[in-house]
PDB file of N, CA and C in Angstrom:
ATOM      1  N   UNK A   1     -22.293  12.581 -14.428  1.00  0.00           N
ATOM      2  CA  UNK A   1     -21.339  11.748 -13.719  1.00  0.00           C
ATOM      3  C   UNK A   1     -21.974  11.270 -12.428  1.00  0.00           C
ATOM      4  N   UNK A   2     -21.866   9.765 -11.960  1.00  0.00           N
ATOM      5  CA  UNK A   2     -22.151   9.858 -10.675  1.00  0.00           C
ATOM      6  C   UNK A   2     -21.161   9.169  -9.726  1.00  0.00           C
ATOM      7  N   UNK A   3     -21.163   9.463  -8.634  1.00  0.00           N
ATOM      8  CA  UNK A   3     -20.250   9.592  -7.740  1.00  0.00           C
ATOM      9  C   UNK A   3     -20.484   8.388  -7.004  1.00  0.00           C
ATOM     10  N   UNK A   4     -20.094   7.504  -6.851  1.00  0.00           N
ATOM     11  CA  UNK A   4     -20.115   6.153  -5.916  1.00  0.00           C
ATOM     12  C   UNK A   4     -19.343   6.602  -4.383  1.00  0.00           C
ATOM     13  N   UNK A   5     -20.353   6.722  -3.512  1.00  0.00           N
ATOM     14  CA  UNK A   5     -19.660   6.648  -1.987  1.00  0.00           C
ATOM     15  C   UNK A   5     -19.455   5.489  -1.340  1.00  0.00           C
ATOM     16  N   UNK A   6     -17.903   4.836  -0.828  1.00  0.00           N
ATOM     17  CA  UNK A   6     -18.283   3.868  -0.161  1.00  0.00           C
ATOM     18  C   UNK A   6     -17.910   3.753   0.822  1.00  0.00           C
ATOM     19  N   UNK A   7     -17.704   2.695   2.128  1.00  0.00           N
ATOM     20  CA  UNK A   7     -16.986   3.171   2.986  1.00  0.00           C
ATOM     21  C   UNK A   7     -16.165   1.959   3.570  1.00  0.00           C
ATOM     22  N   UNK A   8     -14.578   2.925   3.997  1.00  0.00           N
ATOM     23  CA  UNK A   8     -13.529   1.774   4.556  1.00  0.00           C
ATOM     24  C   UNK A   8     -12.694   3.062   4.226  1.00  0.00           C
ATOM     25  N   UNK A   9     -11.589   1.960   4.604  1.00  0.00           N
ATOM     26  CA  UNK A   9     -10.309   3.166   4.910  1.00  0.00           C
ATOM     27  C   UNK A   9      -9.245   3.637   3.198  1.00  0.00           C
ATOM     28  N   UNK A  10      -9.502   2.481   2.223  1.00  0.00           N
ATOM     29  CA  UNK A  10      -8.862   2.531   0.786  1.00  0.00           C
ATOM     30  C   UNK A  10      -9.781   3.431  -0.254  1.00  0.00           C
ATOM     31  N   UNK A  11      -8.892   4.555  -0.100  1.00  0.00           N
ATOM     32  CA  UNK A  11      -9.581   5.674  -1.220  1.00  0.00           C
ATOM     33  C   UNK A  11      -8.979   5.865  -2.408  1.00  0.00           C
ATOM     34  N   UNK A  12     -10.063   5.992  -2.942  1.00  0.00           N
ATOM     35  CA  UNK A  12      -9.266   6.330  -4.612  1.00  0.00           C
ATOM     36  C   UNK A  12     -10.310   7.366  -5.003  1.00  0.00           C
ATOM     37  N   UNK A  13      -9.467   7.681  -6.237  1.00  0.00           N
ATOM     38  CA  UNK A  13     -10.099   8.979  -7.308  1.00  0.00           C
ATOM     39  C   UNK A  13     -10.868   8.323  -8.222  1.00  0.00           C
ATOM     40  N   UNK A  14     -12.222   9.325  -8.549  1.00  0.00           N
ATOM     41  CA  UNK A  14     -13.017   8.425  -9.688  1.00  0.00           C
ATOM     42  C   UNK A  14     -13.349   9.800  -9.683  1.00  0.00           C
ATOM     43  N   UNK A  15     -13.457   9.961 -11.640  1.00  0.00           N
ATOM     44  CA  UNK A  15     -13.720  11.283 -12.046  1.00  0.00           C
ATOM     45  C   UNK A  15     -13.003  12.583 -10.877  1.00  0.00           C
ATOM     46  N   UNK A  16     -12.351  12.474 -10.306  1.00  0.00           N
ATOM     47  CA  UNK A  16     -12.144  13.375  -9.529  1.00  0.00           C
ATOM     48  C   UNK A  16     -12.755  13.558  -7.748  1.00  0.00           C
ATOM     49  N   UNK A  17     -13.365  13.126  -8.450  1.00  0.00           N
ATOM     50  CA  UNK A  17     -14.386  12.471  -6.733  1.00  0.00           C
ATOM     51  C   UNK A  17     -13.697  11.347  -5.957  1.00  0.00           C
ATOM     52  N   UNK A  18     -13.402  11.500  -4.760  1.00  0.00           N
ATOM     53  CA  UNK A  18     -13.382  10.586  -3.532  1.00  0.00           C
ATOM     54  C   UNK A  18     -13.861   9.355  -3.456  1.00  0.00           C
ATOM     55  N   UNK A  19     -13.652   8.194  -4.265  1.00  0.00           N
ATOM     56  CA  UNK A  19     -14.647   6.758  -3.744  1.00  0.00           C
ATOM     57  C   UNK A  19     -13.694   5.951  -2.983  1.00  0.00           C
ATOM     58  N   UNK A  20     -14.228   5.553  -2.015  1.00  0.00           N
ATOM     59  CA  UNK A  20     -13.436   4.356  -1.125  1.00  0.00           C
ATOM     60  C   UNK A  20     -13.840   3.182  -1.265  1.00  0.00           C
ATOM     61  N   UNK A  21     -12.952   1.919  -1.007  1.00  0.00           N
ATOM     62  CA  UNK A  21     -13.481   0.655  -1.850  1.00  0.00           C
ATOM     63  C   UNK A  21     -12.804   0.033  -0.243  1.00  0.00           C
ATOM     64  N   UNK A  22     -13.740  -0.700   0.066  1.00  0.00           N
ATOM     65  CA  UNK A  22     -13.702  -1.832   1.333  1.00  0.00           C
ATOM     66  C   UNK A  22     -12.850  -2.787   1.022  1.00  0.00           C
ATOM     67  N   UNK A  23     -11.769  -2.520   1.456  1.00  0.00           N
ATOM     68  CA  UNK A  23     -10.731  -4.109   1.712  1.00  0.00           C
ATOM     69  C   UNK A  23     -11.608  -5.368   1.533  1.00  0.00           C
ATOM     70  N   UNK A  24     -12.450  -5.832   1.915  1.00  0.00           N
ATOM     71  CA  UNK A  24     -12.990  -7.004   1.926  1.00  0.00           C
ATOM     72  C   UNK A  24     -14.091  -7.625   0.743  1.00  0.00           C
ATOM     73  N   UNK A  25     -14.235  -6.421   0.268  1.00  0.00           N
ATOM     74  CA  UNK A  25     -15.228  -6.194  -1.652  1.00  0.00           C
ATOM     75  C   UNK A  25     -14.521  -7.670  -2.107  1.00  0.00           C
ATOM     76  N   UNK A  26     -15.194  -8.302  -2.708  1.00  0.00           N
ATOM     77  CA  UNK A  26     -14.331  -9.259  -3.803  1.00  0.00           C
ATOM     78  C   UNK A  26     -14.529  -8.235  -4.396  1.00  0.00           C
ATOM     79  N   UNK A  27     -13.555  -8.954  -5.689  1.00  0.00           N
ATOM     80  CA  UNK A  27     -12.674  -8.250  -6.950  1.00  0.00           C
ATOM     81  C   UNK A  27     -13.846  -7.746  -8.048  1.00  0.00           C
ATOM     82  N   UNK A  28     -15.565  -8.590  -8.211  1.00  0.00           N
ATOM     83  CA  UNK A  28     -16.257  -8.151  -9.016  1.00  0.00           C
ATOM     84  C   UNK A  28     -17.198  -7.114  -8.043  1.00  0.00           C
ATOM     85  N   UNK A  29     -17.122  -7.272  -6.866  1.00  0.00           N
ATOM     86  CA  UNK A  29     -17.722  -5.866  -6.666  1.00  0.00           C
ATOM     87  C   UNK A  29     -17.368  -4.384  -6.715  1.00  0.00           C
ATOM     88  N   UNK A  30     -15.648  -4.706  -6.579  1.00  0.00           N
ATOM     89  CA  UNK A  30     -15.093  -3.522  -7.122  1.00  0.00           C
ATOM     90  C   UNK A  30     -15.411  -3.015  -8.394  1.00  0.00           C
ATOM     91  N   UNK A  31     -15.309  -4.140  -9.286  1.00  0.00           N
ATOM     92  CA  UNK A  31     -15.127  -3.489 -10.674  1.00  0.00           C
ATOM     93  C   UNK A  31     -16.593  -3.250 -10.823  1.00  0.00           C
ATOM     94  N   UNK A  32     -17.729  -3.641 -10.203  1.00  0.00           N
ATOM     95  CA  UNK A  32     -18.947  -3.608 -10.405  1.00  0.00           C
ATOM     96  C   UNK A  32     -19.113  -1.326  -9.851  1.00  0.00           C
ATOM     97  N   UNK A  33     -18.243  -1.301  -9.121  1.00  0.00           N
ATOM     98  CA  UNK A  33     -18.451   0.340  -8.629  1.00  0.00           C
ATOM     99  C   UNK A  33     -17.297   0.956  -9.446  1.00  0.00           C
ATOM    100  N   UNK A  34     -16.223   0.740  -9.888  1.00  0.00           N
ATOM    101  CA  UNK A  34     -15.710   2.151 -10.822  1.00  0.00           C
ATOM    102  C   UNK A  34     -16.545   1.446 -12.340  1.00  0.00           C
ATOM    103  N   UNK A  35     -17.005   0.482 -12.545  1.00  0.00           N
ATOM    104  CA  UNK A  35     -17.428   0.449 -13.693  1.00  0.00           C
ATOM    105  C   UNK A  35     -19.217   1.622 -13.689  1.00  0.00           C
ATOM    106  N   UNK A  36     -19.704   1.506 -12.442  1.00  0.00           N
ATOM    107  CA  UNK A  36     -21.026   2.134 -12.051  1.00  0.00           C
ATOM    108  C   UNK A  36     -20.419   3.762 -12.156  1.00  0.00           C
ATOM    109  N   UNK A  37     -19.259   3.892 -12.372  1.00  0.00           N
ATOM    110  CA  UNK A  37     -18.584   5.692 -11.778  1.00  0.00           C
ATOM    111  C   UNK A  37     -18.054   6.263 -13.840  1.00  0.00           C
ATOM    112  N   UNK A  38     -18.336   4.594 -14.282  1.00  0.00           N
ATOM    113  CA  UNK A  38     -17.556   4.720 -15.665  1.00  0.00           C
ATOM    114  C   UNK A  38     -16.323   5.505 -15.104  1.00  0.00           C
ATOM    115  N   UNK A  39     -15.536   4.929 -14.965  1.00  0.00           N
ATOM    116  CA  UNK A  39     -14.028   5.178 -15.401  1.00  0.00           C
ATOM    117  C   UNK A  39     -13.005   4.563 -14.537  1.00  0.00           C
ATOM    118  N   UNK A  40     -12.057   4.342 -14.525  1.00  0.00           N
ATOM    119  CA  UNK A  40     -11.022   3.462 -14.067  1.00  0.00           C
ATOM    120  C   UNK A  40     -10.428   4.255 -12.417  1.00  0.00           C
ATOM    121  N   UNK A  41     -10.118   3.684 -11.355  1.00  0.00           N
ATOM    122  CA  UNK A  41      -9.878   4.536 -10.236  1.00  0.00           C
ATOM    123  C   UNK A  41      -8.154   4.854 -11.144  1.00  0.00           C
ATOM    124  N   UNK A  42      -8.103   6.335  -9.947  1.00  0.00           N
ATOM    125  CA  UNK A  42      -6.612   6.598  -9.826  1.00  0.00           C
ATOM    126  C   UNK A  42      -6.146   7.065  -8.526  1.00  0.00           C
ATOM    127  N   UNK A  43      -4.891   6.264  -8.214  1.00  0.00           N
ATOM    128  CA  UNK A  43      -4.685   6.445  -6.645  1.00  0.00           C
ATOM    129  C   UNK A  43      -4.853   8.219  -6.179  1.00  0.00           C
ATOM    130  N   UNK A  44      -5.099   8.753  -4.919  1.00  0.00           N
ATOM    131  CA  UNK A  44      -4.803  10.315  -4.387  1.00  0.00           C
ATOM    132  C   UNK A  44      -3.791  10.735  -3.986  1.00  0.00           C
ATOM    133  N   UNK A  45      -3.145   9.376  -3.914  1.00  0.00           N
ATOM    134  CA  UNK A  45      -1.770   9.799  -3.252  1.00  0.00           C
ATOM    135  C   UNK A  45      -1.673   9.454  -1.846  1.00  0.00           C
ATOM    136  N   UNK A  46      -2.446   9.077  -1.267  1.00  0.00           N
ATOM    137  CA  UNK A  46      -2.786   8.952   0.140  1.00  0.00           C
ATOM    138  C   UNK A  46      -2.780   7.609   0.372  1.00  0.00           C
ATOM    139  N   UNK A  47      -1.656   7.105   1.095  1.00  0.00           N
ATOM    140  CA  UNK A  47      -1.650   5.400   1.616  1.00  0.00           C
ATOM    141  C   UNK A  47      -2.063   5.126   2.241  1.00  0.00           C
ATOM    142  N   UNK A  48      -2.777   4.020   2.659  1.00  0.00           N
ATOM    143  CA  UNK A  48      -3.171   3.529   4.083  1.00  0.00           C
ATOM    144  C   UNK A  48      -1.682   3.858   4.960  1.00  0.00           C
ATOM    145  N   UNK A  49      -2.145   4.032   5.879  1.00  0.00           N
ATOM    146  CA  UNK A  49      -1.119   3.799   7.568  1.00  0.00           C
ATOM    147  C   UNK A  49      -0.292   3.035   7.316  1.00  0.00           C
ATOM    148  N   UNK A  50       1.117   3.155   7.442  1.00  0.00           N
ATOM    149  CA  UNK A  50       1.846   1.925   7.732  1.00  0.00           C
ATOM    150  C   UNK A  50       2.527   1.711   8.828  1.00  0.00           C
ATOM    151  N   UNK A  51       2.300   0.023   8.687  1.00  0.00           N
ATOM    152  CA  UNK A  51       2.276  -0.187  10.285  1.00  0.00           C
ATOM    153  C   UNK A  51       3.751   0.000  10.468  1.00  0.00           C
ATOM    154  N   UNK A  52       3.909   0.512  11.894  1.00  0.00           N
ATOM    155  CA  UNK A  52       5.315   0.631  12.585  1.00  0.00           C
ATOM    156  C   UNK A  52       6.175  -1.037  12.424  1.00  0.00           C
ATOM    157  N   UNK A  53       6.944  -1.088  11.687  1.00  0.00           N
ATOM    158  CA  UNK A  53       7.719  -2.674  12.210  1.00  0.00           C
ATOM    159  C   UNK A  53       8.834  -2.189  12.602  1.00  0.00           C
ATOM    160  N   UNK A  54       9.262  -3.285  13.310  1.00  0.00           N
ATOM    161  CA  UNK A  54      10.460  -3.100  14.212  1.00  0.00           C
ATOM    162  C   UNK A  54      11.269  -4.051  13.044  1.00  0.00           C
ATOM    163  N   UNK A  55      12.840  -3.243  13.496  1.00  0.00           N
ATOM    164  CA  UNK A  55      13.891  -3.620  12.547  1.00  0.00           C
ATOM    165  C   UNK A  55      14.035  -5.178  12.119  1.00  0.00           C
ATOM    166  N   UNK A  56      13.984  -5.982  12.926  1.00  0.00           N
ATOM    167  CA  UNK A  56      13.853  -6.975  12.535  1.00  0.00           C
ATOM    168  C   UNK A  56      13.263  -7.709  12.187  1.00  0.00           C
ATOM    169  N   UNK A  57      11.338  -6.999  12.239  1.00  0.00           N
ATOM    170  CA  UNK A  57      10.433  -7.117  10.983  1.00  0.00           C
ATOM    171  C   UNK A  57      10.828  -6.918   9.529  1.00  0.00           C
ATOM    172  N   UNK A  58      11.440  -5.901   9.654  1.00  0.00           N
ATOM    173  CA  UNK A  58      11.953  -5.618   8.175  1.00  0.00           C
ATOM    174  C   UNK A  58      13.027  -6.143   7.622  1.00  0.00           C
ATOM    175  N   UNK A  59      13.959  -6.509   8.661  1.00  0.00           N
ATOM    176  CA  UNK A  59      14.979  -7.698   7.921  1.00  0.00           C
ATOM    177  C   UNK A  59      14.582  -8.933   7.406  1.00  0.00           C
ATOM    178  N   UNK A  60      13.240  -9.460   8.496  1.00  0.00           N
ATOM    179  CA  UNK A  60      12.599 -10.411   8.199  1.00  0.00           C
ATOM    180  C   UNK A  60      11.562 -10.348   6.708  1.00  0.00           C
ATOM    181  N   UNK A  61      11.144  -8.864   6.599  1.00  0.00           N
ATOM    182  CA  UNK A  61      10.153  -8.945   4.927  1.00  0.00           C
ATOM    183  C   UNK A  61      11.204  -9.364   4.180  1.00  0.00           C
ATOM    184  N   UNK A  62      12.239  -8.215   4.177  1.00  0.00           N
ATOM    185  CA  UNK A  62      14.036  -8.561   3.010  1.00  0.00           C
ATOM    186  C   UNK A  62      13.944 -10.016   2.534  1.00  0.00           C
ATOM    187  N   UNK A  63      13.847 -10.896   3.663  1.00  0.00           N
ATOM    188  CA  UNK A  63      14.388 -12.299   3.651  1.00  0.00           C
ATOM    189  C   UNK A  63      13.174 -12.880   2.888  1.00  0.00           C
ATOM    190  N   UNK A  64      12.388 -12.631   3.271  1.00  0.00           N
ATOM    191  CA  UNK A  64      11.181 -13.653   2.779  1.00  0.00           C
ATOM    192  C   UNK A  64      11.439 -12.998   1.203  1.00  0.00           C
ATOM    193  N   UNK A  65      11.281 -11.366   1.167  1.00  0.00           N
ATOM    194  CA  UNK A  65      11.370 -11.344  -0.892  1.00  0.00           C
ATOM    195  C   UNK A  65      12.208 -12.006  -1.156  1.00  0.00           C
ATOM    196  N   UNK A  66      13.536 -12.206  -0.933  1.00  0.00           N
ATOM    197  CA  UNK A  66      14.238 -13.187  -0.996  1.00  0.00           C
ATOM    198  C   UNK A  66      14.235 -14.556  -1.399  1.00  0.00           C
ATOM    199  N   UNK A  67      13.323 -15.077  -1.062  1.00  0.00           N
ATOM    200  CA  UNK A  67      12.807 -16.556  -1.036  1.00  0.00           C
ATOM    201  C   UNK A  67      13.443 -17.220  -0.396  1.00  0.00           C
ATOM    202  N   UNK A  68      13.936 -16.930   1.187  1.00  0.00           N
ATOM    203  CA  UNK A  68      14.729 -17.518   1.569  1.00  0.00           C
ATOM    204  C   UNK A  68      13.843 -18.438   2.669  1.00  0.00           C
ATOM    205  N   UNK A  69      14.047 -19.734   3.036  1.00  0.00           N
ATOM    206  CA  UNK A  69      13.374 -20.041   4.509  1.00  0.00           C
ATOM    207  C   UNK A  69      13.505 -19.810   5.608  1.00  0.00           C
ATOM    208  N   UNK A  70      13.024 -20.765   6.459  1.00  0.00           N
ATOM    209  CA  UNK A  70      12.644 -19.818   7.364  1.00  0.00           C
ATOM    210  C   UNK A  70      13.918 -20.064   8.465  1.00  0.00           C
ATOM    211  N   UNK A  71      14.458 -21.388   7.928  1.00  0.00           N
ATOM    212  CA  UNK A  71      15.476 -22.105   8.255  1.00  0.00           C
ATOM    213  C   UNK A  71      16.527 -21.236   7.908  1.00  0.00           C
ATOM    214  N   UNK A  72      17.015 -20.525   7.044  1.00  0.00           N
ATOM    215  CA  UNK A  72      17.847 -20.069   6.642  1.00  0.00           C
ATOM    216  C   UNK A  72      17.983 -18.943   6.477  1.00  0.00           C
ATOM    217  N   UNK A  73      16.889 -17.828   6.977  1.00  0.00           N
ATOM    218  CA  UNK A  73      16.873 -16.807   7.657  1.00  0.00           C
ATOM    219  C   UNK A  73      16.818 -16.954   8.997  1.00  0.00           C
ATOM    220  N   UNK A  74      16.775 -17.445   9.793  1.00  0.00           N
ATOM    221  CA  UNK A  74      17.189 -17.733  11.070  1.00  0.00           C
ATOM    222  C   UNK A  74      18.738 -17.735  11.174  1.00  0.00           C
ATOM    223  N   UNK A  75      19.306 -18.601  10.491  1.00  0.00           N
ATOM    224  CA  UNK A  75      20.686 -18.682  10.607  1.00  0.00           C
ATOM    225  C   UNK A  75      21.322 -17.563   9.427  1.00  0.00           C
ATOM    226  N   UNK A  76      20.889 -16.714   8.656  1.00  0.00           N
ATOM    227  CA  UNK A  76      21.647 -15.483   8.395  1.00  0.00           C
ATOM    228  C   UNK A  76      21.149 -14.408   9.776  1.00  0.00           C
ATOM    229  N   UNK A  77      20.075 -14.541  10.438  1.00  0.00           N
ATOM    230  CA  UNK A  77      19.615 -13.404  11.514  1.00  0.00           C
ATOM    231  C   UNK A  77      20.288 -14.172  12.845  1.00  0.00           C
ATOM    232  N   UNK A  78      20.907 -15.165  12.553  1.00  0.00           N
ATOM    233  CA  UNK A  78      21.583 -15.350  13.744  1.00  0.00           C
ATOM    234  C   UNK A  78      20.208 -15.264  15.090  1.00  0.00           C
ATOM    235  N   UNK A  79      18.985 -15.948  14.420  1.00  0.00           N
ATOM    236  CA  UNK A  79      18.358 -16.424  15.301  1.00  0.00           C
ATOM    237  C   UNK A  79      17.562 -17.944  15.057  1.00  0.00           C
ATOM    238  N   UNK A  80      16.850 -18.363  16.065  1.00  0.00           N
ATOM    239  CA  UNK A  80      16.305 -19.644  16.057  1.00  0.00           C
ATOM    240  C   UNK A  80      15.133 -19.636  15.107  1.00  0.00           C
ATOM    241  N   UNK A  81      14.818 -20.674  14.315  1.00  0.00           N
ATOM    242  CA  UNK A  81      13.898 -20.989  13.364  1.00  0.00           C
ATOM    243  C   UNK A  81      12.207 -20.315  14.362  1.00  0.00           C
ATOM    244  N   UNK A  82      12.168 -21.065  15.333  1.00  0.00           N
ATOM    245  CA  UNK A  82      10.873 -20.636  16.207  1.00  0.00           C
ATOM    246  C   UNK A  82      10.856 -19.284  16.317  1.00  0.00           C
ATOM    247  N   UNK A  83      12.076 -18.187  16.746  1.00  0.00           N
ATOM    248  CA  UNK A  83      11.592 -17.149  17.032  1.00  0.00           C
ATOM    249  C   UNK A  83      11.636 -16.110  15.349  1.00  0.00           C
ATOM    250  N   UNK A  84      12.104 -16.808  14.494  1.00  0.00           N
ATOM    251  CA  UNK A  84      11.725 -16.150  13.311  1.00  0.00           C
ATOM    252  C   UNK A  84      10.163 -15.839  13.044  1.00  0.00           C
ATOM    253  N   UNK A  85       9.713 -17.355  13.385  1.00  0.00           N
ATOM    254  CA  UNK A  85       8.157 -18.157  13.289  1.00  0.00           C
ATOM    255  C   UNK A  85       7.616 -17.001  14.205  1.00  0.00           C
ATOM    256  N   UNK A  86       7.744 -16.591  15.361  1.00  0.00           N
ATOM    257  CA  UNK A  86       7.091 -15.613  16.029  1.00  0.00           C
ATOM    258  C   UNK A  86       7.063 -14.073  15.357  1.00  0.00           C
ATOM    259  N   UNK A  87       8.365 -13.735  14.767  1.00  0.00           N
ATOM    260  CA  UNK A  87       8.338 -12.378  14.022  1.00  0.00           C
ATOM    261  C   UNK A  87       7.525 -12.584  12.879  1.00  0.00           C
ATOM    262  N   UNK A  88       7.486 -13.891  12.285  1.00  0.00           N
ATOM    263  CA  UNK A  88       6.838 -13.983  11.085  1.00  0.00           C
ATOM    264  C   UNK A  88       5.345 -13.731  11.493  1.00  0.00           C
ATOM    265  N   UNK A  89       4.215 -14.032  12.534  1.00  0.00           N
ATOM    266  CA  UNK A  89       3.403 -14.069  12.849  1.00  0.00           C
ATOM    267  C   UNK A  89       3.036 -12.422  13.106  1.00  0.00           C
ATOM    268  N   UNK A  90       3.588 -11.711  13.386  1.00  0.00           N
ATOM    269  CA  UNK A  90       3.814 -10.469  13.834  1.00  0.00           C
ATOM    270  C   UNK A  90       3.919  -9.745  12.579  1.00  0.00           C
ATOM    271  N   UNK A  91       4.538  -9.587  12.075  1.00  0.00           N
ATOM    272  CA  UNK A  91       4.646  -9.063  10.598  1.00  0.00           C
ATOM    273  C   UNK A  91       3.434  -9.459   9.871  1.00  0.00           C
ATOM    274  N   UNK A  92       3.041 -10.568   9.896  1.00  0.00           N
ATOM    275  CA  UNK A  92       1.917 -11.175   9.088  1.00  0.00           C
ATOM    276  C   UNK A  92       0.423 -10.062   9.775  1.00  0.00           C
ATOM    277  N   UNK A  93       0.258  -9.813  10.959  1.00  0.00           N
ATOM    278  CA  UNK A  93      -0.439  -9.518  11.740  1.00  0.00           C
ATOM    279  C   UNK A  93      -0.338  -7.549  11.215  1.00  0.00           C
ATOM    280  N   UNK A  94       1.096  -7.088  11.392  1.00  0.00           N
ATOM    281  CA  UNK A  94       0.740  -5.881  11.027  1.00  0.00           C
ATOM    282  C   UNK A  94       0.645  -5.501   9.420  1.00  0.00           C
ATOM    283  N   UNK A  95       0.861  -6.219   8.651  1.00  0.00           N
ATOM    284  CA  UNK A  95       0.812  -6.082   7.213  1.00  0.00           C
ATOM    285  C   UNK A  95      -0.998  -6.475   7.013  1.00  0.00           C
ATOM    286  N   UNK A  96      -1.251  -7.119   8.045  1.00  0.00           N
ATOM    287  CA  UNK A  96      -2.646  -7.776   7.312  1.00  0.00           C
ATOM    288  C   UNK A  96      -2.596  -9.068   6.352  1.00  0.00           C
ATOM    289  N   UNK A  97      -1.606  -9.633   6.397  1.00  0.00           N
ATOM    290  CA  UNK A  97      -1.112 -10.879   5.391  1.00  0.00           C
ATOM    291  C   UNK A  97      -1.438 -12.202   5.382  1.00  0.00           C
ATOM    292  N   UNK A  98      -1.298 -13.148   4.905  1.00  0.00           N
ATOM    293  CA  UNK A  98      -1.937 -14.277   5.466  1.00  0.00           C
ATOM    294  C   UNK A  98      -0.913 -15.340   4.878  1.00  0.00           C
ATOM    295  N   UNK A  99       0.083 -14.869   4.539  1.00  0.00           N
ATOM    296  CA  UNK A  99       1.047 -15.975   3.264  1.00  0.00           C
ATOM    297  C   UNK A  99       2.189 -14.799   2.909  1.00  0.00           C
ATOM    298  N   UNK A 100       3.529 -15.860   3.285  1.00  0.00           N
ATOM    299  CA  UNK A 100       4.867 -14.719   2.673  1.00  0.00           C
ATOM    300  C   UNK A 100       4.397 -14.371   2.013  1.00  0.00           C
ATOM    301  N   UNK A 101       4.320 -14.590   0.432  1.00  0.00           N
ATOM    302  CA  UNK A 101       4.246 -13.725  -0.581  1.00  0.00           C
ATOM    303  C   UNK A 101       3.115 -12.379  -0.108  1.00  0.00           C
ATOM    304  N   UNK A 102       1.687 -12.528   0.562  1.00  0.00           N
ATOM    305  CA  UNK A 102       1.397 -11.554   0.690  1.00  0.00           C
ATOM    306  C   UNK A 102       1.541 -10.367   1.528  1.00  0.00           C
ATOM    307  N   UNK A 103       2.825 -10.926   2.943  1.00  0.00           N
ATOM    308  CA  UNK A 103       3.257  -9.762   3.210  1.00  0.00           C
ATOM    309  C   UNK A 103       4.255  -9.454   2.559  1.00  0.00           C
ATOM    310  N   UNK A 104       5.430  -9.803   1.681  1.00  0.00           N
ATOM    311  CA  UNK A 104       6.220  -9.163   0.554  1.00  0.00           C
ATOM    312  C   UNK A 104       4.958  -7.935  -0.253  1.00  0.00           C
ATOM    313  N   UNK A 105       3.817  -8.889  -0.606  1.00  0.00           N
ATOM    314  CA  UNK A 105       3.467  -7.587  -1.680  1.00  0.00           C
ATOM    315  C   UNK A 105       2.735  -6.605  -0.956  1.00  0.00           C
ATOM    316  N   UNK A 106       2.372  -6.604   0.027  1.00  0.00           N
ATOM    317  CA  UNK A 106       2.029  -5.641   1.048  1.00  0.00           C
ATOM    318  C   UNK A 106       2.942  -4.379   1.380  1.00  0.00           C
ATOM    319  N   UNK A 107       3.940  -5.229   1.388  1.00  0.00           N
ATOM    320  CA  UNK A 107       5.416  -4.566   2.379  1.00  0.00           C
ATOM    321  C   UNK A 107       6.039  -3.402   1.049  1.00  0.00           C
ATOM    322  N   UNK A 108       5.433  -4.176  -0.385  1.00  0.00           N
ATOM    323  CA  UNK A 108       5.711  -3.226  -1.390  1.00  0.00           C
ATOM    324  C   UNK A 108       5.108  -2.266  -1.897  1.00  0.00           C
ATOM    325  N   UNK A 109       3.624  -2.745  -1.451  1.00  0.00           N
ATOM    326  CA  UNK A 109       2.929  -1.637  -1.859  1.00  0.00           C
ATOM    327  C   UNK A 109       2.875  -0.360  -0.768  1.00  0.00           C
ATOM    328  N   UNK A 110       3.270  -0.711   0.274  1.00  0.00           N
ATOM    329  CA  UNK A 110       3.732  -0.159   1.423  1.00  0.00           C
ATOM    330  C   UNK A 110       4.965   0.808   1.332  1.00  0.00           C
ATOM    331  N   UNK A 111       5.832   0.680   0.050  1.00  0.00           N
ATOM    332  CA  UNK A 111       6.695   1.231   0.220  1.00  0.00           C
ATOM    333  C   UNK A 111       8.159   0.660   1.418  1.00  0.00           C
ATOM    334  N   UNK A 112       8.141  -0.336   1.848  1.00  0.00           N
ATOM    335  CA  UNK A 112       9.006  -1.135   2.605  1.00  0.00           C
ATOM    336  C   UNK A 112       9.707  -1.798   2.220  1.00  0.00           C
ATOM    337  N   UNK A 113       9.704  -2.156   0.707  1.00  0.00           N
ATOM    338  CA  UNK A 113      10.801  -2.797   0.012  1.00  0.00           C
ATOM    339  C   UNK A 113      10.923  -2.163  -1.075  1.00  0.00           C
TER     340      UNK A 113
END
């Protein structure tokens, strides 16, 4: 068996062994290292950190799974379109996201929705 070491903060199980896979790997260099470990990762159980959001970060993920805009989560949060736009930036920032949908699937794999 051999053991692929890598380094970053996303760990997984291979054969039983510890391999960590760099957030920033494209998708064939991953598969290029559990395919080098022969065998498929399995999570440890161990999540990355999640980031602290404040409540109305998280009303704000709700809304976006939702598919709601941004227009119209403002006016169910009983706030202004701009300062949604500012929580949205903020949320985007602690999820690591770059696009609603990817802080929704963040926020899920996160355990936040």
């Amino acid at each position: 068996m051999q053991v692929v070491e890598l380094t970053d903060r996303e760990s997984r199980m291979v054969n039983g062994s510890p391999v960590v896979i760099a957030r920033h790997w494209s998708k064939d260099r991953i598969l290029a290292a559990v395919k080098q470990a022969d065998t498929q990762p399995v999570t440890t159980g161990l999540a990355p950190a999640v980031p602290a959001l404040t409540p109305r970060e998280l009303d704000l993920v709700r809304e976006l799974d939702s598919g709601f805009s941004y227009q119209e989560i403002a006016r169910q949060l009983g706030l202004t379109t701009e300062t949604v736009r500012t929580y949205s930036k903020s949320l985007y920032t602690k999820l690591d996201a770059h696009s609603r949908g990817e802080a929704v699937f963040r926020a899920r794999l996160q355990g936040l929705l």
